[in-house]
Protein backbone atom coordinates (compact mmCIF):
# COMPACT_ATOMS: atom_id res chain seq x y z
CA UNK A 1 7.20 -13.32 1.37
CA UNK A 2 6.27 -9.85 -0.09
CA UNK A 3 3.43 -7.62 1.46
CA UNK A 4 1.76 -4.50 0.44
CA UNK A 5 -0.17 -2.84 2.70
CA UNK A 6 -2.01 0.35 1.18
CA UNK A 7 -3.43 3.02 3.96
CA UNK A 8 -6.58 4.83 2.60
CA UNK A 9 -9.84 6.97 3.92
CA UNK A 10 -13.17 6.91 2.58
CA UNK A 11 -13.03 10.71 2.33
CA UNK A 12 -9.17 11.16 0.65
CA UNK A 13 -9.89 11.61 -2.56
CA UNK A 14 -6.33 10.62 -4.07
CA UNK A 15 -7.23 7.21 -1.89
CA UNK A 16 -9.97 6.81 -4.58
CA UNK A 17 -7.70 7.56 -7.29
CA UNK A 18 -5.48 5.11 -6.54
CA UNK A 19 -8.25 2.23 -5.75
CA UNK A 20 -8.77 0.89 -9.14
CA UNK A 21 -4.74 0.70 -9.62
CA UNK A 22 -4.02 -1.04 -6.96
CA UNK A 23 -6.10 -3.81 -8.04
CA UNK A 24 -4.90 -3.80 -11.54
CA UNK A 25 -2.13 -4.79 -9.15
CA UNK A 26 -3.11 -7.09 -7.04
CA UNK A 27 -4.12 -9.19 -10.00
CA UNK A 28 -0.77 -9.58 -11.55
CA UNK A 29 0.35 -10.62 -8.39
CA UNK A 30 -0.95 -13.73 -7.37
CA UNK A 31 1.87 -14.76 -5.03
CA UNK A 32 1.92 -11.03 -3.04
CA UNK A 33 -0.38 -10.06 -0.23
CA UNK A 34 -2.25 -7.06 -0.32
CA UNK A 35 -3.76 -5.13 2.76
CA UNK A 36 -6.32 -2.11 2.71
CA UNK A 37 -6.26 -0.63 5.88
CA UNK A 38 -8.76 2.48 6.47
CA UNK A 39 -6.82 5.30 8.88
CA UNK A 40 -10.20 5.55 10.43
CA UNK A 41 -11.18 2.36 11.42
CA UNK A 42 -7.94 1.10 12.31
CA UNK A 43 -5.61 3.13 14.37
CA UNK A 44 -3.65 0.45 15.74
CA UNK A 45 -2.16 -0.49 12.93
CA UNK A 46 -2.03 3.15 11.51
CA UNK A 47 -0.34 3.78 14.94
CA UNK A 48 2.00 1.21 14.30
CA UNK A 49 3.08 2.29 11.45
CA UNK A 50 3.40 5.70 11.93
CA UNK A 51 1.08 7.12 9.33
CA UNK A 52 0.54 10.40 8.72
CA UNK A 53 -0.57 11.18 4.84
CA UNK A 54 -3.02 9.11 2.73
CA UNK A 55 -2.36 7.51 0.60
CA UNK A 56 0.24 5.85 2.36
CA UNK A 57 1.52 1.97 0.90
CA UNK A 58 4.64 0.11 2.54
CA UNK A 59 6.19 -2.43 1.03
CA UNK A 60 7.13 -5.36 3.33
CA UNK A 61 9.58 -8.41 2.50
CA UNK A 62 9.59 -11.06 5.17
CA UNK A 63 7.87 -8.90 7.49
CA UNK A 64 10.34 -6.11 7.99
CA UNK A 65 9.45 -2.65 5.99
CA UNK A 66 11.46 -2.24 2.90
CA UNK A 67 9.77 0.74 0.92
CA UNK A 68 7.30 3.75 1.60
CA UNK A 69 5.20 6.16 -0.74
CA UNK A 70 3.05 8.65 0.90
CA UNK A 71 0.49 10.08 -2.20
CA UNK A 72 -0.68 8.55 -5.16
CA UNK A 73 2.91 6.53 -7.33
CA UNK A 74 2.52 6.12 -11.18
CA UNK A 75 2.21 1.44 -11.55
CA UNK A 76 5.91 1.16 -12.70
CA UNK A 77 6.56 2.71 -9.42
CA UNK A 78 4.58 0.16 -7.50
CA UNK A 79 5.42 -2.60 -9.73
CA UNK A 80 9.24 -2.42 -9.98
CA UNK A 81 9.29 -2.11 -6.06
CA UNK A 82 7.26 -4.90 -5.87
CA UNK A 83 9.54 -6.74 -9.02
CA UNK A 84 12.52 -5.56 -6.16
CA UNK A 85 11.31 -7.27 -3.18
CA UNK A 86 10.16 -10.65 -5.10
């Protein structure tokens, strides 16, 4: 099972940037989970994690972290490592 969990902030504006694309995403990948976790509201998982930049967006195959981009990817980068992991 792949998962993609995407860190944002309300105020990163890069987070906003990459928003829209990430849905474009999401939708051509029925089968994949996607997360949106905001830094602010939860620092657990941010803790966990160990994040330090948004945008941050892991890429997770059967629960153990395979890929990391802190700051905003081009969608072939997302979508090949996504394409990688399926």
């Amino acid at each position: 099972m792949v998962k993609v969990k995407r860190f944002t902030a309300t105020w990163c504006g890069p987070c906003k940037q990459l928003a829209p694309l990430f849905e474009q995403i999401k939708n051509e990948f029925p089968n994949v989970t996607f997360e949106t976790i905001d830094v602010d509201q939860d620092k657990e998982q941010t803790a966990e994690h160990y994040i330090t930049g948004v945008p941050t967006v892991i890429f997770f195959q059967d629960d153990m972290a395979k890929q990391r981009f802190t700051g905003v990817q081009s969608k072939a980068v997302y979508v090949d490592t996504i394409n990688s992991l399926i």
